[in-house]
Every structure is written in C-alpha cells, then in structure tokens.
Protein backbone atom coordinates (compact mmCIF):
# COMPACT_ATOMS: atom_id res chain seq x y z
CA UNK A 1 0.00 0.00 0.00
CA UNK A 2 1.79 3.64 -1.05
CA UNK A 3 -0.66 5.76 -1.71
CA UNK A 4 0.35 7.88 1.82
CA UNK A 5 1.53 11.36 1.69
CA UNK A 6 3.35 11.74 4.75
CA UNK A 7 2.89 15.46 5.29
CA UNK A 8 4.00 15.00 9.27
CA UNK A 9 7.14 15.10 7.25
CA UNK A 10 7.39 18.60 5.97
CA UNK A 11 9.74 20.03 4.31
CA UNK A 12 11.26 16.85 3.26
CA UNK A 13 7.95 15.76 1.44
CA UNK A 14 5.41 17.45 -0.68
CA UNK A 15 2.03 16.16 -2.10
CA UNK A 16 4.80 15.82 -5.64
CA UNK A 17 7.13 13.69 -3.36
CA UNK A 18 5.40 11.51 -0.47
CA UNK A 19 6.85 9.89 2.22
CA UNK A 20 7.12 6.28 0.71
CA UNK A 21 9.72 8.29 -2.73
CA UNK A 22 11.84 9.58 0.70
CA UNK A 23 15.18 8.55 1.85
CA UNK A 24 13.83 9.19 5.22
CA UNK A 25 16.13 6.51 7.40
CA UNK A 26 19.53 7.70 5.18
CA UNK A 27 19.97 4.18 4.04
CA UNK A 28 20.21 5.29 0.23
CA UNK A 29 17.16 3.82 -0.66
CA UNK A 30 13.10 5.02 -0.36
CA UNK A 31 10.94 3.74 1.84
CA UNK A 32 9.38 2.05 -0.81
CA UNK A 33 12.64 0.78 -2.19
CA UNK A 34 13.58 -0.88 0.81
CA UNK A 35 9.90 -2.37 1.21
CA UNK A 36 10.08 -3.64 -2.09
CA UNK A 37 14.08 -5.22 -1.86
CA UNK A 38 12.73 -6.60 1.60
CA UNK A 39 9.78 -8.66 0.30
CA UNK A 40 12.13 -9.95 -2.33
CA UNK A 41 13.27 -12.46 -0.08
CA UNK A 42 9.70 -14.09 0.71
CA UNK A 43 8.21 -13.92 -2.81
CA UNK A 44 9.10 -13.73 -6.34
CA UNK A 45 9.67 -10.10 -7.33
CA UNK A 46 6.36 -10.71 -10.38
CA UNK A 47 4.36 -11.47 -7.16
CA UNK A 48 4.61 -7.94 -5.64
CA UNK A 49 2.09 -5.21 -6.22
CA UNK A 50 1.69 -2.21 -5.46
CA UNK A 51 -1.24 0.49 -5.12
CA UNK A 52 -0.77 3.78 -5.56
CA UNK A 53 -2.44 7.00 -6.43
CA UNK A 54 -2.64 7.69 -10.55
CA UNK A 55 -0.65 10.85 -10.10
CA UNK A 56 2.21 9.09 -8.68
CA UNK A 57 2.62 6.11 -10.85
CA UNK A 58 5.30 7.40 -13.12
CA UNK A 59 7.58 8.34 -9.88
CA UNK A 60 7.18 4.74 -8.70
CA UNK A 61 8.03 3.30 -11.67
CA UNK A 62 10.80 4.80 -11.86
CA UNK A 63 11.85 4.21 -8.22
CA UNK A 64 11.62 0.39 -8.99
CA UNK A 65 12.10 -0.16 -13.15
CA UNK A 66 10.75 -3.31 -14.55
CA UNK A 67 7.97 -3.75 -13.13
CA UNK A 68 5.00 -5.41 -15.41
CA UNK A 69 1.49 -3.83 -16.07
CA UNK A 70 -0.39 -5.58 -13.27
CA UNK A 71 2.34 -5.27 -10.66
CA UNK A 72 0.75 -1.29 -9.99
CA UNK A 73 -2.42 -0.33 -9.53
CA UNK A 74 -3.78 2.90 -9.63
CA UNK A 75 -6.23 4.55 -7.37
CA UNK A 76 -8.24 7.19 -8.94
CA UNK A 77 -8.26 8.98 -5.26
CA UNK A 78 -7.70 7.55 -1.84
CA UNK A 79 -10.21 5.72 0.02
CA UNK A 80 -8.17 4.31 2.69
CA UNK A 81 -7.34 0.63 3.37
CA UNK A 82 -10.02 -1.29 2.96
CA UNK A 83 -11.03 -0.44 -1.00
CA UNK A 84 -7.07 -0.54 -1.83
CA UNK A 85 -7.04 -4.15 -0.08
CA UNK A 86 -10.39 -5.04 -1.89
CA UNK A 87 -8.81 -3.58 -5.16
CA UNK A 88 -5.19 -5.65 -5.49
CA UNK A 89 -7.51 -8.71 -4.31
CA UNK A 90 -9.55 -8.51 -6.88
CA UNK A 91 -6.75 -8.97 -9.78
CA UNK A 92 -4.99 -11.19 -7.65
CA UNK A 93 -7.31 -13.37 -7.83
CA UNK A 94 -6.96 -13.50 -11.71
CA UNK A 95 -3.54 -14.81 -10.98
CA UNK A 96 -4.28 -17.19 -8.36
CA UNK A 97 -7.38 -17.61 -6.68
CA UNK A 98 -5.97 -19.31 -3.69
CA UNK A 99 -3.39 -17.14 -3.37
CA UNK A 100 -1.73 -16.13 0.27
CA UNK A 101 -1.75 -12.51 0.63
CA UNK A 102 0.47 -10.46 2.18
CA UNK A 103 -0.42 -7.30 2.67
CA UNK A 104 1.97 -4.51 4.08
CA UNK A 105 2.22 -0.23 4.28
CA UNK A 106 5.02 0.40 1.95
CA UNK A 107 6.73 3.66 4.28
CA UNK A 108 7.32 1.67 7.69
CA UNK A 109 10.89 0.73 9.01
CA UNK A 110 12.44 -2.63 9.90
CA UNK A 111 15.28 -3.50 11.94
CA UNK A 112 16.33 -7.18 11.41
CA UNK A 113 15.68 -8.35 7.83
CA UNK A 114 16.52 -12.31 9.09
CA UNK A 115 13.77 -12.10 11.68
CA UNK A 116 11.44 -10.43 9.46
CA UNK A 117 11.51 -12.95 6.79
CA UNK A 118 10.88 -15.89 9.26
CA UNK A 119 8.05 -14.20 10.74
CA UNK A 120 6.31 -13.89 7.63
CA UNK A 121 6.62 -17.16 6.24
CA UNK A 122 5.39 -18.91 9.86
CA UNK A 123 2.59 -16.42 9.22
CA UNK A 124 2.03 -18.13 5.56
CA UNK A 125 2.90 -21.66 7.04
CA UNK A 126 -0.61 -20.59 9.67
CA UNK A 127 -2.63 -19.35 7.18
CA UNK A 128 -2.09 -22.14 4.44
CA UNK A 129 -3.23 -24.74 7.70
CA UNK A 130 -5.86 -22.32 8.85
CA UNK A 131 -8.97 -20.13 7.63
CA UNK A 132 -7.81 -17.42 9.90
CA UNK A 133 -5.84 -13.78 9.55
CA UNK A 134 -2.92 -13.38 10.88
CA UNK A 135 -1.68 -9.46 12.02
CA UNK A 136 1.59 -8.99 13.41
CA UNK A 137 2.13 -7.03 16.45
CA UNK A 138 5.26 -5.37 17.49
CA UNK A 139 6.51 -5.60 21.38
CA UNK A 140 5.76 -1.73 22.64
CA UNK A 141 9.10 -0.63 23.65
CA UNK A 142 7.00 3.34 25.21
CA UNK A 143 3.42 4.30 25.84
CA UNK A 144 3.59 5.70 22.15
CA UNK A 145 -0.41 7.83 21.83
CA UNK A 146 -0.13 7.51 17.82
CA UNK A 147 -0.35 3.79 17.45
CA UNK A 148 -2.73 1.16 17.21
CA UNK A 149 -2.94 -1.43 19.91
CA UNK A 150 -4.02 -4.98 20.07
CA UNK A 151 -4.68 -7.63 23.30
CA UNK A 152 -4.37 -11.01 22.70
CA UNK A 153 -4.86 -14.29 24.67
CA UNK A 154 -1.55 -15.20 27.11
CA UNK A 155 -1.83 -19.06 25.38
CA UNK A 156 0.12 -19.71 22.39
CA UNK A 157 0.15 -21.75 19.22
CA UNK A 158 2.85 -23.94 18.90
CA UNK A 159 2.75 -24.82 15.31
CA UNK A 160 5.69 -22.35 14.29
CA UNK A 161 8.77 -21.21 15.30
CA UNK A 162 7.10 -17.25 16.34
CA UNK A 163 4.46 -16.84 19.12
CA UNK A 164 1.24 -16.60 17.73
CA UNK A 165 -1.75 -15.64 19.98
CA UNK A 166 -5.62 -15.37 19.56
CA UNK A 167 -6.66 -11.77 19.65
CA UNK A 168 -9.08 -10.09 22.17
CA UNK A 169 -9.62 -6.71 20.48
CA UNK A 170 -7.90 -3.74 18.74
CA UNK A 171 -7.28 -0.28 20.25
CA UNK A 172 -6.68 2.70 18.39
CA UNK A 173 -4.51 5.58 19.64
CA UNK A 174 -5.52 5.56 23.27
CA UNK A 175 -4.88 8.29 25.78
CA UNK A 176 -1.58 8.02 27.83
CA UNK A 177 -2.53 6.72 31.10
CA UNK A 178 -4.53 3.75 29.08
CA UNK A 179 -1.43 3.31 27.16
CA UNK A 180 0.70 2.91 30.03
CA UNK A 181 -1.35 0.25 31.43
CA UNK A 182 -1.35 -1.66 28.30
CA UNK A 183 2.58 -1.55 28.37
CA UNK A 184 2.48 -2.92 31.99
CA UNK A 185 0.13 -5.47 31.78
CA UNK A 186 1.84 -7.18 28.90
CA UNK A 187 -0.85 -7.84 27.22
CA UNK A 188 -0.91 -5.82 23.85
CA UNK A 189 1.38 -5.30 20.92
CA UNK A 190 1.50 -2.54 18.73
CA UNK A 191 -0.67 -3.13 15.39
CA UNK A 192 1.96 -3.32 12.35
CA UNK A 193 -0.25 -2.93 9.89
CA UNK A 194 0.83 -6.10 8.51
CA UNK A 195 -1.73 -8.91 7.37
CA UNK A 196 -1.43 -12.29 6.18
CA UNK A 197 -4.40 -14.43 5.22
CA UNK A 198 -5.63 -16.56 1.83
CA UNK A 199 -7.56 -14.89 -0.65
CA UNK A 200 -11.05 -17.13 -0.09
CA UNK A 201 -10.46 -15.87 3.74
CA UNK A 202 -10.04 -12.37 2.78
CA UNK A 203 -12.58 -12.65 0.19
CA UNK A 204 -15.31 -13.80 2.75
CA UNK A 205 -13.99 -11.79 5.65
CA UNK A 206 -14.96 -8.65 2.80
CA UNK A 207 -18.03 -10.61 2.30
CA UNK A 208 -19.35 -10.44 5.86
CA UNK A 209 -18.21 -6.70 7.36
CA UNK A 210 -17.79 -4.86 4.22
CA UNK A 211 -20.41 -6.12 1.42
CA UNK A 212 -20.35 -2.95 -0.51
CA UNK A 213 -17.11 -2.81 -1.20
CA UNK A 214 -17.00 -6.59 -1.86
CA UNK A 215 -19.58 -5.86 -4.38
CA UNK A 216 -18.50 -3.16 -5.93
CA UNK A 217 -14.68 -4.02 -5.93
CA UNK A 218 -14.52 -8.40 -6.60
CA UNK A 219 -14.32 -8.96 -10.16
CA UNK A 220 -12.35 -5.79 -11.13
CA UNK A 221 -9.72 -6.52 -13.90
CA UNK A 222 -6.84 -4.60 -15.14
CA UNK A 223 -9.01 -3.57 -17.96
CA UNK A 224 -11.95 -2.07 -16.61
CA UNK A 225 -12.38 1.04 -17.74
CA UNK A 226 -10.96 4.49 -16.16
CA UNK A 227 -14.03 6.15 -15.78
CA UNK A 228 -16.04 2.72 -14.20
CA UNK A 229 -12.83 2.75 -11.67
CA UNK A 230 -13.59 6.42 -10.80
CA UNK A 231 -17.32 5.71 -10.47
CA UNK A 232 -16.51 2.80 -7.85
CA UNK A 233 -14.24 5.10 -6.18
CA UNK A 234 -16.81 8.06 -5.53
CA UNK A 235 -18.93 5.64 -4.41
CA UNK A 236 -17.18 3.40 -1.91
CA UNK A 237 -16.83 3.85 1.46
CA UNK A 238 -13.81 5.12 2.59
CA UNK A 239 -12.71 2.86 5.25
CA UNK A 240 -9.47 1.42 7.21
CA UNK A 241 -9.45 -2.23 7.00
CA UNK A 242 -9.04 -1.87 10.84
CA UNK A 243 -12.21 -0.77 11.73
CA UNK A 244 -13.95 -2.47 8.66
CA UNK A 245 -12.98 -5.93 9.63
CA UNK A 246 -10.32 -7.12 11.62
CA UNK A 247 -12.50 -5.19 14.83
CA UNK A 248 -15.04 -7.01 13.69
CA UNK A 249 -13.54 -10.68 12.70
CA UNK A 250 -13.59 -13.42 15.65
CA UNK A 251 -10.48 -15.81 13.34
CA UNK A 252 -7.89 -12.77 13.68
CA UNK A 253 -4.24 -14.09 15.19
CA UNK A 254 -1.62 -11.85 16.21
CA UNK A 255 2.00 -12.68 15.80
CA UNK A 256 4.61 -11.01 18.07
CA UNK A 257 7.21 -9.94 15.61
CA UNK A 258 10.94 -10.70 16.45
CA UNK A 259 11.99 -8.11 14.66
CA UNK A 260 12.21 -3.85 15.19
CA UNK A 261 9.42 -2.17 13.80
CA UNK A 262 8.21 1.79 13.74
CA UNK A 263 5.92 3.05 11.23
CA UNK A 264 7.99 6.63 11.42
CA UNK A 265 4.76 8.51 11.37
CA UNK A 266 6.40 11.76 12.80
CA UNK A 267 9.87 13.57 12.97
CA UNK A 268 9.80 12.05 16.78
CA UNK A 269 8.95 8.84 16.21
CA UNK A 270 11.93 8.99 13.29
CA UNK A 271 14.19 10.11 16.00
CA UNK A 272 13.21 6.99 18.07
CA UNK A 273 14.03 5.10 15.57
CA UNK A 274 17.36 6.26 14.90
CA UNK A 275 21.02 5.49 16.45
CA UNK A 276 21.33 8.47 18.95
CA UNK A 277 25.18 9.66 19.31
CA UNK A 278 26.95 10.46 22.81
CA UNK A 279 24.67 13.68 22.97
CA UNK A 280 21.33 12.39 22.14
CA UNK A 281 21.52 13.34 18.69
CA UNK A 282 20.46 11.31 15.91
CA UNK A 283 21.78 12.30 12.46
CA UNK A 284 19.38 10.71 9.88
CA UNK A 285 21.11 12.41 6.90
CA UNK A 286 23.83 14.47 5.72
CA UNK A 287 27.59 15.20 7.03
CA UNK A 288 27.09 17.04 10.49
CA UNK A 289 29.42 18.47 13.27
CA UNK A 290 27.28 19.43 16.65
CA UNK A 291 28.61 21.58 19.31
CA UNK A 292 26.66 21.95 22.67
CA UNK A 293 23.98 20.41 21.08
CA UNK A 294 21.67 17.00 22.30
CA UNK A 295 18.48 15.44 21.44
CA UNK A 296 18.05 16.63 17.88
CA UNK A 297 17.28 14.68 14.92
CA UNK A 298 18.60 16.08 11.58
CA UNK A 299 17.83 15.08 7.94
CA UNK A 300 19.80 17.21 5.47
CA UNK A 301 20.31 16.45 1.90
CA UNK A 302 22.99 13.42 1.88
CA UNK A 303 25.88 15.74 0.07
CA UNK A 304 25.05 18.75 2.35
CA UNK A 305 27.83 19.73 5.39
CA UNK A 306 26.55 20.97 8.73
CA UNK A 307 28.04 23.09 12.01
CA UNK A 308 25.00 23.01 14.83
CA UNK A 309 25.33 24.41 17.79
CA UNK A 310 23.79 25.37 20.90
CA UNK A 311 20.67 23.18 20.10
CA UNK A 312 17.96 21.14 22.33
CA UNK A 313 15.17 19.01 21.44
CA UNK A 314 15.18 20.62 18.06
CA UNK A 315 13.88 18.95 14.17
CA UNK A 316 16.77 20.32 11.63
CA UNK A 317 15.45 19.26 8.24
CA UNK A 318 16.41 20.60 4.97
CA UNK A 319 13.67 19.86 1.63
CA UNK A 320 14.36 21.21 -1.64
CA UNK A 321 14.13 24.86 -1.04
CA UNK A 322 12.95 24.62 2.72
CA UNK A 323 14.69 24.58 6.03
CA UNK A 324 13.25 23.45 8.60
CA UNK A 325 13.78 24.35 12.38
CA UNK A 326 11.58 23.71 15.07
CA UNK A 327 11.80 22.57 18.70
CA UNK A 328 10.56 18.87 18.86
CA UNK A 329 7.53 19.12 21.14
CA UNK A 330 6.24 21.82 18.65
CA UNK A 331 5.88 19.60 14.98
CA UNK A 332 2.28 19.43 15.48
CA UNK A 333 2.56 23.22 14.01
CA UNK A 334 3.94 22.01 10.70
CA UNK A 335 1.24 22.65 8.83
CA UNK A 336 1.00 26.08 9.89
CA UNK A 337 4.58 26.56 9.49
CA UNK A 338 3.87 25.28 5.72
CA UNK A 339 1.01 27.27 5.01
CA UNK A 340 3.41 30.34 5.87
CA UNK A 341 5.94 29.26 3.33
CA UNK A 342 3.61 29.06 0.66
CA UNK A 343 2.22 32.17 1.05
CA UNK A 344 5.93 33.94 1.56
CA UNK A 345 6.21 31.88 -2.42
CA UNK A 346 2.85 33.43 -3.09
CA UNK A 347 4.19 36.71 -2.22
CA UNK A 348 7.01 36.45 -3.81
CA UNK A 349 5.51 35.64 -7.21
C-alpha cells in the first residue's frame, strides 16, 4: 500500500514527493525501495504489487524499473485501506485464486531483515493450515499515543517457530494513562499494519463486514475502464481495513514480531528510531558536526555539510528549497509553518 503522503514530514515531502519516494532513514534507498528489496526475499519479485495513487505512478516506476502492467495499480483517489485491499484482491485473484496474501504499508521501518523474513513465512505456514488472519504485532518498547494497539490471549500456538496468539480486540490511539497500562500489563502489541491471510479468507472476511465494497470491488480486472474505476471510487466507502474488519472478525491471530518495527509517522517517532550519538543526537542524513547540542534529529540532503550548535530538542530538516527548524515538542505546528511558506512563495511571485 503507497498511496500515503506523509505530510508530518514537511519540508522533506510534498504532495509531488510523499513519504514512501523519501530517503527518510539515510539508508540510500526510499521507503518504498527498501519495502520492495525486503519482500524480495519471501516472494518472487512478479508477485509484488503495489497500489498507488494515478498521479504518482510514473515516480514509482521509476523508483523500482521493470515492473510489469499488473504489478501497480492505480487509485483514482484515496479511500483508505479497505477499497485498496479489496482492489489488489480482486486482480490477484486473476492470478491465483488461492493465493496467500500479504499485505503490508510500503513507508514503515524494519530493523532485522533475518527475523522479518521468518516471521512472515510462519505467518504463511498458519494461514495455508488455517482459515484465519494473521496481524503482526510489534513488542511496545513506550506508551507511544499515535499507534494502534491490540490484546491477545496469554496461550500460544505452537505450530511455528514465532508466538502466535488469539486476539481479544484492537485499540486505536488511546490516551496516555490507558497506554501505560497496556505496556504494563503485557498484554498488547503494537498493530503493524501487517496482514497475512488466503484470498477465499479475505474474500469472505470482505463478504461479511464490508459487502459494498466486496460488491463493488470483486471482479475488477486490469481492464476495466478508467471512468467505471472512478465511479466505484466516488462511491465506496472510505474505510481502514481496521475498523472495517479485523475489529469485527472473531479468526484474527496476532504474531509477536521478532523483529524492530516503527511506522515513522512523525519527525519524533523517526528520531526513536534512529542510532542516537553520545549527545542524544540522531543524524538521519547528511555530514554534520554538533557543538553543545543534544536530542536533535537532523535530515539534510545526503551531500550537504553541517556546524549546529547550541541546540535542544530541536527537528533540523532541509527539503528542496525549505529549512526546517523547530523545537521537537512543537511539529504538530507544521502545517501552519507550511502554510506560511507558501504564502511567503505566493508573495514572492
């Protein structure tokens, strides 16, 4: 799924550049890249695809060149999850109608590529023995207030190598206190995002808690017309696959993932992600000397040289023609501080 726009992470991206076209971890490669290169090693490459918005097809083809017709779909507009998932079902189904489906946000991070890959294929292993879907949750390492949540059942399945539990129920973004008590009790795991299940599963799970989008999606090809894919789009519901279903399902297993995961939603939760230096400081991108400086996180243009000093809690981020700097417990003004900078362009036209 990369049809985001990640505009937490102005100036860096633009509604011309999303999040998922960003080096945002300073790796070399887009999120999307590395989501891509990563599922490369469960699947063969012809069995990835990816959904997108119309207006940025071009740019993802050529992030990743090669790729055949069918392997992107476009979105006339967004609808969230559930129509995308409903969508790429649909036409995978022409390919294989008892297909296992992975199905993944293409701008999260990783941290251990080995884990990762044996997580998802005991999640395959489950769902090719069982009608059931199968989320993974990540261990919650701080009360983080911007994820999802979900409780599961202390009993576990043995049937893999990973520790897979029965889920009790999903939270979504709960208030800090509640959050704190999740962490302690042990009994929740972030939500991933990540979903493994077999088409018929997914296809009747659609069926049961979202019929009009099973209706109006199941049986789209890749040649169905432009304007009857626009028409399905103003008329579905827009609607996370969250809410639509998995809240709803009573087959849904969580695995605990072995691996790292953030979904790097926000300049802070980048900076959690990051290596920190002796100072606090966690340099995401470019060639940077602090002074007197701690708890920043920086993302300049890789090629670009840096002095900082005398900084605290502070975003440093350099776009195109925008630098950014704001003290960290203030990004929820950055779209204010963007509106201002395109009106000073405005202006200056």
């Amino acid at each position: 799924m990369a049809g985001g726009f990640g505009s937490r992470f102005w100036p860096l991206c633009s509604v011309s550049k999303p999040k998922q076209f960003i080096d945002l971890m300073g790796t070399g490669e887009s999120m999307i890249q590395e989501t891509f290169h990563r599922f490369e090693t469960v699947c063969l490459r012809e069995n990835i695809i990816i959904v997108t918005t119309s207006t940025h097809e071009q740019q993802l083809r050529k992030s990743i060149p090669d790729l055949l017709d069918y392997q992107v779909l476009c979105e006339p507009f967004r609808r969230n999850t559930a129509p995308c998932i409903a969508f790429a079902a649909s036409i995978i189904e022409k390919i294989n109608p008892n297909a296992n489906i992975i199905v993944t946000p293409a701008d999260h991070a990783i941290f251990g590529a080995g884990e990762f890959r044996r997580n998802i294929n005991d999640a395959i292993e489950v769902v090719d023995k069982h009608d059931w879907i199968v989320t993974i949750g990540a261990r919650p390492v701080n009360p983080n207030i911007k994820y999802g949540y979900i409780q599961f059942r202390e009993a576990s399945l043995k049937s893999t190598s990973s520790r897979i539990h029965k889920v009790i129920t999903f939270v979504e973004k709960p208030p800090f206190e509640m959050a704190c008590q999740f962490i302690s009790s042990g009994e929740f795991l972030w939500n991933a995002g990540i979903y493994v299940w077999r088409l018929p599963v997914l296809k009747d799970a659609f069926r049961k808690y979202l019929p009009s989008l099973a209706e109006q999606f199941f049986g789209l090809t890749l040649e169905t017309p432009a304007k009857q894919l626009r028409d399905i789009y103003t008329a579905a519901q827009s609607i996370s696959v969250d809410y639509g279903i998995m809240e709803k399902a009573d087959n849904v297993y969580v695995m605990e993932a072995d691996f790292g995961w953030s979904d790097v939603e926000t300049w802070n939760s980048l900076y959690m992600a990051k290596p920190k230096d002796n100072d606090g400081n966690a340099i995401a991108s470019g060639h940077v000397k602090t002074y007197d400086t701690s708890n920043c996180i920086v993302h300049l243009h890789p090629d670009k040289y840096a002095i900082i000093q005398g900084l605290d809690d502070y975003i440093i981020a350099a776009g195109s023609d925008t630098l950014l700097i704001c003290r960290r417990d203030q990004e929820e003004q950055l779209m204010k501080f963007n509106s201002d900078i395109e009106l000073m362009k405005s202006m200056k036209k």
